[in-house]
Protein backbone atom coordinates (compact mmCIF):
# COMPACT_ATOMS: atom_id res chain seq x y z
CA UNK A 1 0.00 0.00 0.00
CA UNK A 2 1.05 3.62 -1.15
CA UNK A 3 -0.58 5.76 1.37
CA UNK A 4 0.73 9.04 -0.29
CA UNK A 5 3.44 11.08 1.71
CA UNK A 6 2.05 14.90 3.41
CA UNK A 7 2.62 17.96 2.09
CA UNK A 8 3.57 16.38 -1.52
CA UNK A 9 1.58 15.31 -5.14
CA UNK A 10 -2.54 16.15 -3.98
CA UNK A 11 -1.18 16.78 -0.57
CA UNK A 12 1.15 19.86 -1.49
CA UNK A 13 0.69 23.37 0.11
CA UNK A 14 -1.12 25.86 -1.18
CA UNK A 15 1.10 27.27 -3.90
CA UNK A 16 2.62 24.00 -5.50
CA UNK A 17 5.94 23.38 -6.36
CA UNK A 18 7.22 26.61 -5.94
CA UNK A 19 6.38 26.93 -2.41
CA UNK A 20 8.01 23.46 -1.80
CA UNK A 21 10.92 24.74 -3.15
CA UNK A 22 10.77 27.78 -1.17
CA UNK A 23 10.14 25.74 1.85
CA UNK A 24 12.83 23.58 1.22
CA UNK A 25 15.28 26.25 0.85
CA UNK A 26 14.81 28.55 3.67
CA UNK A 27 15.10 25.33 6.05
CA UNK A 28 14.73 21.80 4.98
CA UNK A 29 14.49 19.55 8.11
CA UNK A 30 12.34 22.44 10.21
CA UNK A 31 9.78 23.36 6.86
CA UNK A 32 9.47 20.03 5.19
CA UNK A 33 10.99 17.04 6.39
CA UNK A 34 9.94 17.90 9.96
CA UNK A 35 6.05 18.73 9.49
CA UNK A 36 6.21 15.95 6.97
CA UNK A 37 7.05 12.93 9.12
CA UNK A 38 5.03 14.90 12.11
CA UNK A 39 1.77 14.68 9.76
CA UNK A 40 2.49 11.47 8.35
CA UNK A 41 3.15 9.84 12.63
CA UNK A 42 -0.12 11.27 13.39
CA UNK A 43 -2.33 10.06 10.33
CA UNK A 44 -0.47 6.70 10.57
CA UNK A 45 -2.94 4.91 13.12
CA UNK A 46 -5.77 5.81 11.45
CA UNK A 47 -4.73 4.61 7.98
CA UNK A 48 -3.73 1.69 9.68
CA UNK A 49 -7.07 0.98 11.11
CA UNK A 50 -8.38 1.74 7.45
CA UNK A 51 -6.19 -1.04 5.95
CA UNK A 52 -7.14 -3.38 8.58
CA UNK A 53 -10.96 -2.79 7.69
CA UNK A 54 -10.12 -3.23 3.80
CA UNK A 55 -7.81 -6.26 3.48
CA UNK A 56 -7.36 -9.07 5.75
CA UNK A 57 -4.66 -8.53 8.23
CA UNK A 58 -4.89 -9.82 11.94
CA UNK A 59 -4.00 -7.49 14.90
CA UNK A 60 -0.50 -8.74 14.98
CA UNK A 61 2.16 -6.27 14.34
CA UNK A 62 2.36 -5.15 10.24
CA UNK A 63 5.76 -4.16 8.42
CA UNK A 64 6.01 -1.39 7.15
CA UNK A 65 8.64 0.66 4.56
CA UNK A 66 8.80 4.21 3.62
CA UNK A 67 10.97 6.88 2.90
């Protein structure tokens, strides 16, 4: 499963790829790699329960790969 990263493709800010690139610029870790993983740690049980409703996977710890 591709559960789309935060704050990139549909999930970009408001002004596209230019203010990514802005973001990214004025401070990488504290604009967009920071608010990025904090978004995606706090949507991650939720999605998780999603999955679980939608395919068959027991309650058992899941694997799980990103980056």
């Amino acid at each position: 499963m591709y559960l789309g990263l935060p704050m990139t493709g549909a999930r970009a800010p408001a002004g596209g790829q230019k203010k990514f690139a802005r973001l990214g610029a004025e401070d990488f870790v504290c604009k967009l790699a920071g608010p990025m993983v904090e978004q995606a740690f706090t949507e991650f049980p939720a999605a998780v329960m999603a999955l679980r409703g939608r395919l068959p996977l027991d309650e058992g710890p899941i694997g799980l790969l990103g980056g």
